[in-house]
C-alpha atoms as a PDB file:
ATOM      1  CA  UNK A   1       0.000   0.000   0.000  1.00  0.00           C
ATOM      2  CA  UNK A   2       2.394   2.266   0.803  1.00  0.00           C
ATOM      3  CA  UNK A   3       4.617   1.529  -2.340  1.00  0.00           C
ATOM      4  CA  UNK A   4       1.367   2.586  -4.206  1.00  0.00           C
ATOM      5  CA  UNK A   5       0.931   5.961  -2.933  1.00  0.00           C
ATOM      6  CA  UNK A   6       4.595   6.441  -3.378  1.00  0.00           C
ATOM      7  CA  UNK A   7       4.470   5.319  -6.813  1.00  0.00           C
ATOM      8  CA  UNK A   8       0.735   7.646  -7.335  1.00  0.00           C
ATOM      9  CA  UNK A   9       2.301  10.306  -5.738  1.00  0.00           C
ATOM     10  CA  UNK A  10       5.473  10.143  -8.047  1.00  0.00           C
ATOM     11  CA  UNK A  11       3.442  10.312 -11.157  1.00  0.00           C
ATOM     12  CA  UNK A  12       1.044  12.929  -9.749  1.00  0.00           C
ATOM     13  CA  UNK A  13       4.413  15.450 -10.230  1.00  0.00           C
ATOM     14  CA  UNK A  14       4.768  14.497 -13.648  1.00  0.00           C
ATOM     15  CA  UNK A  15       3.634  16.824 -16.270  1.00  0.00           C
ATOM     16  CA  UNK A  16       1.121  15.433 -19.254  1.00  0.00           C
ATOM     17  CA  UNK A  17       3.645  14.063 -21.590  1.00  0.00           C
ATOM     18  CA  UNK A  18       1.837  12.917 -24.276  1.00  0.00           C
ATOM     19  CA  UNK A  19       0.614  14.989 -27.018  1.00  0.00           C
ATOM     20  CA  UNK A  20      -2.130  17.283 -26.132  1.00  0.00           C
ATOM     21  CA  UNK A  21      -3.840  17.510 -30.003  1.00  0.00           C
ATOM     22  CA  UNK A  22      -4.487  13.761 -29.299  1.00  0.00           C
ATOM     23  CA  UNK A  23      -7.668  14.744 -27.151  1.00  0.00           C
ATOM     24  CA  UNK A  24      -8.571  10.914 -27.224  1.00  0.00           C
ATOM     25  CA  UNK A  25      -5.372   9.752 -25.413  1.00  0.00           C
ATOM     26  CA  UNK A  26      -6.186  12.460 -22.337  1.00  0.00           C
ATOM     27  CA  UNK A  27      -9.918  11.943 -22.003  1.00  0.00           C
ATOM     28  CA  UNK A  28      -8.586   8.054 -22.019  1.00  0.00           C
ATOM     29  CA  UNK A  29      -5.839   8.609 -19.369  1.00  0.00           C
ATOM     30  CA  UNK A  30      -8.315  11.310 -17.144  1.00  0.00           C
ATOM     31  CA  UNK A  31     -11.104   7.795 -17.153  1.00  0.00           C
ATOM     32  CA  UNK A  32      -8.162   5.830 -16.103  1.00  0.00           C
ATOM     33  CA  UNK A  33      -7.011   8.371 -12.997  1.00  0.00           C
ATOM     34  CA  UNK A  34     -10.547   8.093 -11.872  1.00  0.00           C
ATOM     35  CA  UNK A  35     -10.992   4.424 -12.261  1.00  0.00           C
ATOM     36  CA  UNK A  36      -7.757   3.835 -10.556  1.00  0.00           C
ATOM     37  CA  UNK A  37      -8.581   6.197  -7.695  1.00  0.00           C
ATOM     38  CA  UNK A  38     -11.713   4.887  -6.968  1.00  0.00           C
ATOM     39  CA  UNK A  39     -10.684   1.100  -6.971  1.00  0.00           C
ATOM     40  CA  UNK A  40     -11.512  -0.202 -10.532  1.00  0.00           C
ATOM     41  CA  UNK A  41      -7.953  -1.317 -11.547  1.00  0.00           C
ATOM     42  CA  UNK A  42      -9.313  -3.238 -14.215  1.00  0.00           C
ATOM     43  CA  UNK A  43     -11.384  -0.561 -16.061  1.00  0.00           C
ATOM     44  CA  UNK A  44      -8.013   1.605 -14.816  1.00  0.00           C
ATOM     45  CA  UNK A  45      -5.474  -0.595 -17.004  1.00  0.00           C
ATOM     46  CA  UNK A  46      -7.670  -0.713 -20.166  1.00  0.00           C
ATOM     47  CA  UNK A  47      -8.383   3.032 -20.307  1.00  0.00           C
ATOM     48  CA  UNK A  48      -4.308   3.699 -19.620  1.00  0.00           C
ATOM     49  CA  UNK A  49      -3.917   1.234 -22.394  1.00  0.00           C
ATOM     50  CA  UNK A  50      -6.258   2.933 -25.006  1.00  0.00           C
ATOM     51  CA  UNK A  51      -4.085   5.984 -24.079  1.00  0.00           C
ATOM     52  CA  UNK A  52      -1.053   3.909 -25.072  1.00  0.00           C
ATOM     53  CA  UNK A  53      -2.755   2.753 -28.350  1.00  0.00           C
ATOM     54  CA  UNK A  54      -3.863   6.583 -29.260  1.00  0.00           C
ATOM     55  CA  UNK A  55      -0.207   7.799 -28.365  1.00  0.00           C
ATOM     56  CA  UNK A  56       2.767   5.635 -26.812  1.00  0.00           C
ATOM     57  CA  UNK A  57       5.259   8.100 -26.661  1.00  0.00           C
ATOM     58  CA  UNK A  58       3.879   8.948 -23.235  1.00  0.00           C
ATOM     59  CA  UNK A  59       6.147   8.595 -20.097  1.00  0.00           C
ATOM     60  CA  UNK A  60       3.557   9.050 -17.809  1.00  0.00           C
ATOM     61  CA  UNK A  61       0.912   6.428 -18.651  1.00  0.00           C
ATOM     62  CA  UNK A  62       3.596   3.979 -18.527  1.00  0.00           C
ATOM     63  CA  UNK A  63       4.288   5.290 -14.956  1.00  0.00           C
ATOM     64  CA  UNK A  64       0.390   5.060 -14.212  1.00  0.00           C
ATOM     65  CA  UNK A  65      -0.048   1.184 -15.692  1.00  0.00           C
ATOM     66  CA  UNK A  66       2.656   0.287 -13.515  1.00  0.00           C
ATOM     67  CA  UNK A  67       1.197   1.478 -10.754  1.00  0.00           C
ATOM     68  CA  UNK A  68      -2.026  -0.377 -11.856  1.00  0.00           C
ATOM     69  CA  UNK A  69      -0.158  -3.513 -12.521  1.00  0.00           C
ATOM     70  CA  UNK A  70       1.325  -3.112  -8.949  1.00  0.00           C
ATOM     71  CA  UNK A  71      -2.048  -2.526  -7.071  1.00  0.00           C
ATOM     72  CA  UNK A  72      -3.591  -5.656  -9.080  1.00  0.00           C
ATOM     73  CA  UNK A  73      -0.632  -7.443  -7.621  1.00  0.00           C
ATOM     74  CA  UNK A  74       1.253  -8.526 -11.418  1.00  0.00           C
ATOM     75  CA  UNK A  75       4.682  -7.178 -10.619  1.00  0.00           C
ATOM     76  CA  UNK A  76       6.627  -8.474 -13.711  1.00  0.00           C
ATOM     77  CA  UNK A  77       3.909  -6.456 -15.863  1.00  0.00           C
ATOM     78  CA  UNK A  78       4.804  -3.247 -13.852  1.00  0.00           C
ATOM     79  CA  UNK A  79       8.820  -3.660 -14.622  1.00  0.00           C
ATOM     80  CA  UNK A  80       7.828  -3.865 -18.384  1.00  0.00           C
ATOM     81  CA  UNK A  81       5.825  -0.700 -17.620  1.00  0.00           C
ATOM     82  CA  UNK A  82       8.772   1.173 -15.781  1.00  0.00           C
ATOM     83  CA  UNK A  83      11.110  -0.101 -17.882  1.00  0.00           C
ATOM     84  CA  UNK A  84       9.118   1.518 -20.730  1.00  0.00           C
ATOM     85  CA  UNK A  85       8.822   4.876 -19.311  1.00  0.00           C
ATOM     86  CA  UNK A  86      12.232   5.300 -18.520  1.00  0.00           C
ATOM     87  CA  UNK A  87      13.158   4.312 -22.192  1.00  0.00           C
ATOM     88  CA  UNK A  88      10.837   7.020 -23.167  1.00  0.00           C
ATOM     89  CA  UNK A  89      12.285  10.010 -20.672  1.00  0.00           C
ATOM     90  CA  UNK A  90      16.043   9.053 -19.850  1.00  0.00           C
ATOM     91  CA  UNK A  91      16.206  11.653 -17.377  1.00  0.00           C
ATOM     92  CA  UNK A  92      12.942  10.310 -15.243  1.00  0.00           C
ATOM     93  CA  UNK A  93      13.624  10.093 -12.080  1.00  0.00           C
ATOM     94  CA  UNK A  94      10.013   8.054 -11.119  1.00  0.00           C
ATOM     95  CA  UNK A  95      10.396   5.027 -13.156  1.00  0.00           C
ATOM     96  CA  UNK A  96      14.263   4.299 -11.457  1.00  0.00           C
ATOM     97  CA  UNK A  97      12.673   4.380  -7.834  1.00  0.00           C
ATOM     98  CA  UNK A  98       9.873   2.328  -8.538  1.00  0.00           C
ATOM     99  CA  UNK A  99      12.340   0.059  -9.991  1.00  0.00           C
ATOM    100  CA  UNK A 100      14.459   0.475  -7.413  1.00  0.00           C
ATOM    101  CA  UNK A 101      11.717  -0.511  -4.583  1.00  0.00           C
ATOM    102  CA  UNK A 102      10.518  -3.437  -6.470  1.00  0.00           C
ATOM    103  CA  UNK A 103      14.039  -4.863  -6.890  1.00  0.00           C
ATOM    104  CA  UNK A 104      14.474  -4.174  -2.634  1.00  0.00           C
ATOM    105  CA  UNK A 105      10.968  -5.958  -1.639  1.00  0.00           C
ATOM    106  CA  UNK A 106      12.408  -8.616  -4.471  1.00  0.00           C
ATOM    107  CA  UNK A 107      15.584  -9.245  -2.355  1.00  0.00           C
ATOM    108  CA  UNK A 108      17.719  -8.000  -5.500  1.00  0.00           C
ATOM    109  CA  UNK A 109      19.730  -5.807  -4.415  1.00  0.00           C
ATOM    110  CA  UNK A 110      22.317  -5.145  -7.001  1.00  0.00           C
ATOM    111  CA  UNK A 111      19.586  -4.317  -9.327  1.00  0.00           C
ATOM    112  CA  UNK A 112      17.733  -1.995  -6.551  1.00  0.00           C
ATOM    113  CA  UNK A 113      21.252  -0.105  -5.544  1.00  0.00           C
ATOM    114  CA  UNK A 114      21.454   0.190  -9.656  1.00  0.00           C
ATOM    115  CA  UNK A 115      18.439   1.660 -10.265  1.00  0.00           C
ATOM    116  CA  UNK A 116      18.419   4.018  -6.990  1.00  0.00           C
ATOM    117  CA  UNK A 117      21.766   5.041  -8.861  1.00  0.00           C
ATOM    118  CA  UNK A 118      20.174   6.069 -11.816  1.00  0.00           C
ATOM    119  CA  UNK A 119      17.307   7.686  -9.756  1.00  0.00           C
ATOM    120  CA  UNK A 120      19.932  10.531  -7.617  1.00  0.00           C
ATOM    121  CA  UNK A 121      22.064  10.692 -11.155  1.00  0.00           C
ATOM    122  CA  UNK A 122      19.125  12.199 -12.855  1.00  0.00           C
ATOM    123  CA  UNK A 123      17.922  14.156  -9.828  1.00  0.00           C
ATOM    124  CA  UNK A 124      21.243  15.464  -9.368  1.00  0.00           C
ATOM    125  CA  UNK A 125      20.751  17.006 -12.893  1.00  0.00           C
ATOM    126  CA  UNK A 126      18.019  18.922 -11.764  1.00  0.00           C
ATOM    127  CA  UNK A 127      18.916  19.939  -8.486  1.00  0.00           C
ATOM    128  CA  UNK A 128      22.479  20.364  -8.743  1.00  0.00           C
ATOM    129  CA  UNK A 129      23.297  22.014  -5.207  1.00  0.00           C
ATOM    130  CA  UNK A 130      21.275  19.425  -3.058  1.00  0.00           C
ATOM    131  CA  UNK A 131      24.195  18.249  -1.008  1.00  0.00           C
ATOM    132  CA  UNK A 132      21.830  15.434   0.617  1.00  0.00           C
ATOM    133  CA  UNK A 133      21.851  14.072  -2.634  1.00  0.00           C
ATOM    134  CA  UNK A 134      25.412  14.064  -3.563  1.00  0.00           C
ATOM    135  CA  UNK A 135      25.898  12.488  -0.503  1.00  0.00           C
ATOM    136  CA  UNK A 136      23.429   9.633  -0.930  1.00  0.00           C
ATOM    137  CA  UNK A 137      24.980   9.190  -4.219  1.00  0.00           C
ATOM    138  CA  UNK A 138      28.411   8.876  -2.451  1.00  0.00           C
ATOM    139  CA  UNK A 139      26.873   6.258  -0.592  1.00  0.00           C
ATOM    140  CA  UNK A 140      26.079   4.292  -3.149  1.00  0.00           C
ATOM    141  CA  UNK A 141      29.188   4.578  -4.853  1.00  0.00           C
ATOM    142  CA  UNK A 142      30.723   3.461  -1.638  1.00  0.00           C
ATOM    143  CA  UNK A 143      28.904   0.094  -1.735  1.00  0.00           C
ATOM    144  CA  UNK A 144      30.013  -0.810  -5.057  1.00  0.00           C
ATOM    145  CA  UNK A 145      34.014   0.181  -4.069  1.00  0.00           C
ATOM    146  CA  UNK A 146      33.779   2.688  -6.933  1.00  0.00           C
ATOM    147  CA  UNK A 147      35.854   4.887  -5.068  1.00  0.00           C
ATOM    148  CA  UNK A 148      36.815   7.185  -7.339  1.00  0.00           C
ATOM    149  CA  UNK A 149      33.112   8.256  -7.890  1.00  0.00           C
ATOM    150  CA  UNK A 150      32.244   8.210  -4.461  1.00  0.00           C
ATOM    151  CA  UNK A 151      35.442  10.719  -3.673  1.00  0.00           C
ATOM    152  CA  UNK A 152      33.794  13.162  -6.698  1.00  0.00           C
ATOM    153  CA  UNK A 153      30.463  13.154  -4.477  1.00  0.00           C
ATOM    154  CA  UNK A 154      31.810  13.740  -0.870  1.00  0.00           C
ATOM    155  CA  UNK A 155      34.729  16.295  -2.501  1.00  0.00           C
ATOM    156  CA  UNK A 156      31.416  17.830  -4.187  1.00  0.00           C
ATOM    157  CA  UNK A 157      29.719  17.937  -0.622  1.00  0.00           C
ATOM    158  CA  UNK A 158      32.301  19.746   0.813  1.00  0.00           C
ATOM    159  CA  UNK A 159      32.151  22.055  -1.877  1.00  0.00           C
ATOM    160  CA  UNK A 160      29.060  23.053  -1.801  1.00  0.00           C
ATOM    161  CA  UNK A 161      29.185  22.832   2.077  1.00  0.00           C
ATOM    162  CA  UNK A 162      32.570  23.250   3.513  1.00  0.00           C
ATOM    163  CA  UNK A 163      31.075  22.708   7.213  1.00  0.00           C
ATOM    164  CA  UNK A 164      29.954  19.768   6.692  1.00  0.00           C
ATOM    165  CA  UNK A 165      31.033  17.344   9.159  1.00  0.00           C
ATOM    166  CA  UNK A 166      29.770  14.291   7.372  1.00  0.00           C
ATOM    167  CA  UNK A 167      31.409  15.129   4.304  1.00  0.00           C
ATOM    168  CA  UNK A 168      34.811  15.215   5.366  1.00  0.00           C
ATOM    169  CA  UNK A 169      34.676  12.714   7.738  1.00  0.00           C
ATOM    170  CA  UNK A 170      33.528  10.058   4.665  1.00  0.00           C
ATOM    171  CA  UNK A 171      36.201  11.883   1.930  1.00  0.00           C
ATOM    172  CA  UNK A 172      38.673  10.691   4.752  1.00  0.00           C
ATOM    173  CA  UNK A 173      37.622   7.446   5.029  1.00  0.00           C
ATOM    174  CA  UNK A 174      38.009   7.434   1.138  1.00  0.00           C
ATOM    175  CA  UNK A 175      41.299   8.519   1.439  1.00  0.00           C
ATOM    176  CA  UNK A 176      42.231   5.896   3.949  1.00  0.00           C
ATOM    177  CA  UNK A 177      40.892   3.143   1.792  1.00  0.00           C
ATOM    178  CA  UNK A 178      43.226   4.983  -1.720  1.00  0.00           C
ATOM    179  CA  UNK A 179      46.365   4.427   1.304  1.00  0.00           C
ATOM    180  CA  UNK A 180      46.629   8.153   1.621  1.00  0.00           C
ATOM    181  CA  UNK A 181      47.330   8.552   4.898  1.00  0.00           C
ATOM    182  CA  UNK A 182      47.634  12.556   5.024  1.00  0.00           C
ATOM    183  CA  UNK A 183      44.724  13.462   3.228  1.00  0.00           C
ATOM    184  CA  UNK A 184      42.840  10.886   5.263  1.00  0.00           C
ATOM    185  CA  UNK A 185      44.043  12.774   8.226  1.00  0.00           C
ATOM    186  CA  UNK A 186      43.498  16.164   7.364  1.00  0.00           C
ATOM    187  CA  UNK A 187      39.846  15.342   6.410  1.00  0.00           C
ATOM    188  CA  UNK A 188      39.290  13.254   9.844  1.00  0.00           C
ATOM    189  CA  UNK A 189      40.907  15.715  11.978  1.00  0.00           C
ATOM    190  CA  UNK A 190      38.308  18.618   9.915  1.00  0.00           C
ATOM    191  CA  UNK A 191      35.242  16.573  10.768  1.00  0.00           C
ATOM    192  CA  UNK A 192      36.544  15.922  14.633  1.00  0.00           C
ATOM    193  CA  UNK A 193      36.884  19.780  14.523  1.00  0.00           C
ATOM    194  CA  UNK A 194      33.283  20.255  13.404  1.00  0.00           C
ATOM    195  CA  UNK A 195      31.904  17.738  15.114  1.00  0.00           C
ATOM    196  CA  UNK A 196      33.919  16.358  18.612  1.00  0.00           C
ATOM    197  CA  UNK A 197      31.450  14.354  19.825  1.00  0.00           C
ATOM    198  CA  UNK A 198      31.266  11.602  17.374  1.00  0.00           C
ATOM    199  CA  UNK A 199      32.265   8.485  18.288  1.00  0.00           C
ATOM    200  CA  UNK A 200      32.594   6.936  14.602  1.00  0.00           C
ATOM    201  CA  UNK A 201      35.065   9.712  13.682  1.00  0.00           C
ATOM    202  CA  UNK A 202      37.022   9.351  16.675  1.00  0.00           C
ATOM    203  CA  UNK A 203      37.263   5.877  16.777  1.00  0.00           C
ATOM    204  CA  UNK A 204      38.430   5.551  12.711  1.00  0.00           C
ATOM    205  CA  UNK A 205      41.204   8.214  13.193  1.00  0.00           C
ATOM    206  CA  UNK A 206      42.171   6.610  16.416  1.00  0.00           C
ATOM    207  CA  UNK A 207      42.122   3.298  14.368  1.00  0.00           C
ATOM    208  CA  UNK A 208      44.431   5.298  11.663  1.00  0.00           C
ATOM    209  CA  UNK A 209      47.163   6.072  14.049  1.00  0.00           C
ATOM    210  CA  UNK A 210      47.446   2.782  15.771  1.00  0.00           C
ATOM    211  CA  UNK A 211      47.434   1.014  12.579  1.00  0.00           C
ATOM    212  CA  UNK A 212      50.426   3.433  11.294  1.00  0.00           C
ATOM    213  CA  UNK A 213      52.439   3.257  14.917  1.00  0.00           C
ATOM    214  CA  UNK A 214      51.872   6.665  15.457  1.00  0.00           C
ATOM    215  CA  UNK A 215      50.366   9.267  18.060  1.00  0.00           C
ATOM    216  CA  UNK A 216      49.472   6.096  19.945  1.00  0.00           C
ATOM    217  CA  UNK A 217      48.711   8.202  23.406  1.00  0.00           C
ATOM    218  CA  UNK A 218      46.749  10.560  21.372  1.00  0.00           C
ATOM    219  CA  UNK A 219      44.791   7.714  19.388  1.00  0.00           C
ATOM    220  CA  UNK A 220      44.396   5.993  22.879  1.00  0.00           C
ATOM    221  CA  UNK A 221      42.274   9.173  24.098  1.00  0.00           C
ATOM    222  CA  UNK A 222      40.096   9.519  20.756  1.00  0.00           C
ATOM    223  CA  UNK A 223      39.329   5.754  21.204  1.00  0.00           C
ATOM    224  CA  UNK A 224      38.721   5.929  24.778  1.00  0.00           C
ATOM    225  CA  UNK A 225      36.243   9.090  23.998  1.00  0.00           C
ATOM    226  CA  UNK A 226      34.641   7.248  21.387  1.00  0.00           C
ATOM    227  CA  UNK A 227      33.847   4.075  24.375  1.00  0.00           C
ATOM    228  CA  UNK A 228      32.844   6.887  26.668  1.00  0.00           C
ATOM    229  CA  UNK A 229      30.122   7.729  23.905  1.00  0.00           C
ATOM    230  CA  UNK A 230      29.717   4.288  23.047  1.00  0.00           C
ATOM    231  CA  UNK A 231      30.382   1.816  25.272  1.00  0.00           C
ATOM    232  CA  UNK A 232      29.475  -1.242  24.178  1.00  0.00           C
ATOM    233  CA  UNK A 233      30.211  -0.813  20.228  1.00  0.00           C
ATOM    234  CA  UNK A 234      32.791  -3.770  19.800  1.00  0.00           C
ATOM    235  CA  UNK A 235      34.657  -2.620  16.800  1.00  0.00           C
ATOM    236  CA  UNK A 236      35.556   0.113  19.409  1.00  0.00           C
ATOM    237  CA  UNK A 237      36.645  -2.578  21.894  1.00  0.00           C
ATOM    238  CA  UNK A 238      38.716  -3.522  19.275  1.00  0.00           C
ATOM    239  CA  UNK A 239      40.184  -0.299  18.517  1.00  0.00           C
ATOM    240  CA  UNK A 240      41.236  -0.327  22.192  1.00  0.00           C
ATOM    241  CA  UNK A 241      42.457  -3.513  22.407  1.00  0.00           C
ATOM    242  CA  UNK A 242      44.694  -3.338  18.880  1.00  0.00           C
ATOM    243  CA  UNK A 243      46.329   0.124  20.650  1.00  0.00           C
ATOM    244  CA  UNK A 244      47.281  -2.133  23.734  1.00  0.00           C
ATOM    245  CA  UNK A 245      48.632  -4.458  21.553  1.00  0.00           C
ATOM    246  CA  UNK A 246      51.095  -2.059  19.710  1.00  0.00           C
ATOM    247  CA  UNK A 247      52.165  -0.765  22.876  1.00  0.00           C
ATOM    248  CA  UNK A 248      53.016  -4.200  24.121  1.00  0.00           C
ATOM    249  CA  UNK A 249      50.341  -4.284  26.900  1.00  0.00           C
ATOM    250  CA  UNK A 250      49.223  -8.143  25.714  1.00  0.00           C
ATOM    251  CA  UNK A 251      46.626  -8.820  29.210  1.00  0.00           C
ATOM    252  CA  UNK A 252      44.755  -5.528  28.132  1.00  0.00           C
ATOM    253  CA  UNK A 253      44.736  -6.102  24.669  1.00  0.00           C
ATOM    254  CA  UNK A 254      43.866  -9.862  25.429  1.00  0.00           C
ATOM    255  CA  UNK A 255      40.863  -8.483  27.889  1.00  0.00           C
ATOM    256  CA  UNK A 256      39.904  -6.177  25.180  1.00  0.00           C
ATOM    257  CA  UNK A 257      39.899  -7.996  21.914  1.00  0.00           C
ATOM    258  CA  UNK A 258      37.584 -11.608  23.665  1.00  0.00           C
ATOM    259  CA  UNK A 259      35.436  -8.547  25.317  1.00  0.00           C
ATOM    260  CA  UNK A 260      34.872  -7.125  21.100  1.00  0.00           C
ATOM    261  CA  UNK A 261      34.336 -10.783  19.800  1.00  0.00           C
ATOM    262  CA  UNK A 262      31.571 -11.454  22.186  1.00  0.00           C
ATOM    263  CA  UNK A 263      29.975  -8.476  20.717  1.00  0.00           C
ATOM    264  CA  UNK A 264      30.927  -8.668  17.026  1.00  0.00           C
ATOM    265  CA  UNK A 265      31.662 -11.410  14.931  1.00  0.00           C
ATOM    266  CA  UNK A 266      34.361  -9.726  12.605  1.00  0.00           C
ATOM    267  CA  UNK A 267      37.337 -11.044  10.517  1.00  0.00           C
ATOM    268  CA  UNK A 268      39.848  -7.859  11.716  1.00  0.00           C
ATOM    269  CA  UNK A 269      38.705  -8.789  15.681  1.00  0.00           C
ATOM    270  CA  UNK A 270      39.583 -12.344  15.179  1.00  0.00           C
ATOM    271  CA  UNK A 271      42.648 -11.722  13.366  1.00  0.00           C
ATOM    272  CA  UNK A 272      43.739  -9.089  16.549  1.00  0.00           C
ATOM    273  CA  UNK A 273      43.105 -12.258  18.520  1.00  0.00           C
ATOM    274  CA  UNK A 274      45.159 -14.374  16.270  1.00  0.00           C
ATOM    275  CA  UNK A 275      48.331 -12.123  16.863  1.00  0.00           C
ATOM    276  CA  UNK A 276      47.517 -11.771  20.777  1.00  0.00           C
ATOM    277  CA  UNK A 277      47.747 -15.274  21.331  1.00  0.00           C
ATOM    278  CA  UNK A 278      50.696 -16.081  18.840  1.00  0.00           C
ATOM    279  CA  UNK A 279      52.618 -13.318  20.969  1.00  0.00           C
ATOM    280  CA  UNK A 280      51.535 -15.200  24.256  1.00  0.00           C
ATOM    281  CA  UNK A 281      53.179 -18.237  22.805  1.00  0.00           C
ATOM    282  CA  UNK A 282      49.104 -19.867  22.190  1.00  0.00           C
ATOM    283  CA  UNK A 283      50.100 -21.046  18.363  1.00  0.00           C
ATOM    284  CA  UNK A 284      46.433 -23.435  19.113  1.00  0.00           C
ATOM    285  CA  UNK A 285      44.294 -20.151  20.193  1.00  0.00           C
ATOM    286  CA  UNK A 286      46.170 -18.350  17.422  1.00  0.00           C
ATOM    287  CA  UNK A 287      45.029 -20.729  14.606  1.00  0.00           C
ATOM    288  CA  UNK A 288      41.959 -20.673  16.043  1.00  0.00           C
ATOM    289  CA  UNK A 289      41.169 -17.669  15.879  1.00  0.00           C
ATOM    290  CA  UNK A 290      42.871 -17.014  12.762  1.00  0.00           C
ATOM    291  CA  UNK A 291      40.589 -19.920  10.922  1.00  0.00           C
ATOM    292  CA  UNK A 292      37.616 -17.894  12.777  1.00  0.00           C
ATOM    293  CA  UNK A 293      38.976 -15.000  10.903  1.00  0.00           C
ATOM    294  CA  UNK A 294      39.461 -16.210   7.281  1.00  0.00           C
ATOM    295  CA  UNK A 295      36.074 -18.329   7.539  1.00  0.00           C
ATOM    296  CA  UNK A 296      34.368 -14.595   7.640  1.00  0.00           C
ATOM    297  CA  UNK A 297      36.531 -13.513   5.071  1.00  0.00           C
ATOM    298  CA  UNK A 298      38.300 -15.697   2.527  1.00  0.00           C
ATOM    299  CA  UNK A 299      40.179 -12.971   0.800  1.00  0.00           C
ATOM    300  CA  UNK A 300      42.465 -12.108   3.416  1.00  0.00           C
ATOM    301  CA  UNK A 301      46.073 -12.636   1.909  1.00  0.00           C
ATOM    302  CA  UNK A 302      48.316 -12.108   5.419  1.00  0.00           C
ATOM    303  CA  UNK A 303      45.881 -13.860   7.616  1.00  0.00           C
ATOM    304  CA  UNK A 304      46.289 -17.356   4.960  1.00  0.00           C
ATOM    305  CA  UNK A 305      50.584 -16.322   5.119  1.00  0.00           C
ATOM    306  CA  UNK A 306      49.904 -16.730   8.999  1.00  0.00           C
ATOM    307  CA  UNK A 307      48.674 -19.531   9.031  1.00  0.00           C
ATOM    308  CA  UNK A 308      50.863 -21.520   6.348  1.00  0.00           C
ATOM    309  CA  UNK A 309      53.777 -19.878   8.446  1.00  0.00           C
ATOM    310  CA  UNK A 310      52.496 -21.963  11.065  1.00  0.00           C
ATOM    311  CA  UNK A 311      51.948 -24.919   9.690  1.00  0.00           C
ATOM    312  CA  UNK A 312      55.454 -24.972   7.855  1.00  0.00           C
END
């Protein structure tokens, strides 16, 4: 129901697309409106259709037989329908979330994320300086590891809003993940500075340091902020725990790192737990745990080294 008055809504802001000399295609799709909103789907789809048959260059009917299609419950007959409109107008932004919806309820969602892509492409067209979204577009682009896209949208963001915390602190994370490290801190250390009290942001640059060996007592007091905020987030836990092992402090990072994996089931936590017990001289705990890890993850090229290390 509610994807219907989405979708009814959606087509409600489109103008009449189809050519007005045709008077028999509007009095056609003006029967269908009324059929549709008072309940007669049927009577709905075969007006929209004579409006198709008198002129099928129209965007919008397509739009409006999908959502007829959709109410009488024949799904694949609305994707035809959407697929059809956006053929018609490229730059419709309607048709892609519909699409996009469908695929989600469908439990397809590399053809839902696809669509929604198309969907904030073509509204970014028309409202160029809606930050919101660029950033949702980022988002996206951040799913499918398209980095260099997603570092366009956030460095966009930031343009067109130079305060904004969430901008920077994602453009950083970018940069972290293209292994520059001082770009990655300058744009975490900006969104800290416009935003302390985040806990996400002060945990991942606290992360960044410990992982480089660097401002370790500095990184220990963003983490420990970030635990204060959020005390019971165990990729946090982790954070701490990986800082206690760099400085050496094995019992606290030990304490730490079972504490995050009770919490989280993660690859990185259980490959921290690998290293703690191989450094306490535990090579059975350690292959445990690394096994733990790589089961999560398969495509982890040092934790499989580790392990054939120990086996040789």
């Amino acid at each position: 129901m509610l994807f219907c008055l989405a979708l009814s809504f959606l087509a409600a802001q489109s103008a009449f697309a189809f050519d007005k000399d045709k008077s028999s295609a509007i009095s056609h799709y003006i029967m269908g409106v009324m059929y549709e909103d008072t309940g007669d789907i049927d009577k709905a789809i075969q007006e929209y259709k004579s409006v198709v048959k008198a002129d099928n260059e129209s965007a919008l009917v397509h739009l409006n037989l999908a959502s007829a299609y959709i109410k009488k419950g024949d799904i694949p007959l609305a994707v035809e329908e959407l697929k059809e409109g956006s053929r018609l107008d490229p730059e419709a932004i309607e048709p892609h979330v519909a699409l996009a919806l469908i695929y989600s309820a469908q439990n397809k969602p590399e053809l839902a994320t696809g669509e929604y892509e198309k969907a904030l492409t073509s509204a970014a067209k028309e409202e160029p300086k809606n930050i919101d979204i660029h950033k949702s577009l980022g988002a996206i682009y951040l799913q499918q590891r398209r980095l260099k896209e997603a570092k366009e949208a956030y460095q966009l963001v930031i343009d067109l809003s130079p305060l904004d915390p969430d901008g920077h602190f994602y453009l950083g994370s970018i940069y972290n993940e293209l292994k520059n490290n001082d770009l990655a801190e300058k744009e975490l250390k900006r969104s800290i500075e416009l935003r302390p009290d985040s806990p996400e942001v002060l945990n991942y640059l606290g992360y960044l340091y410990v992982e480089q060996n660097k401002n370790l007592n500095q990184a220990e007091s963003m983490i420990k902020k970030a635990l204060e905020l959020d005390p019971s987030n165990g990729a946090y836990i982790d954070s701490l725990g990986w800082l206690y092992f760099k400085k050496g402090n094995l019992q606290e990072a030990l304490k730490n790192l079972e504490k995050a994996s009770s919490l989280l089931e993660d690859p990185v936590i259980y490959d921290h737990l690998g290293d703690v017990y191989s450094k306490l001289k535990d090579p059975e705990k350690a292959k445990l745990n690394w096994e733990k890890s790589l089961k999560l993850n398969p495509k982890q090229d040092s934790v499989t080294k580790k392990l054939s290390k120990m086996k040789k």
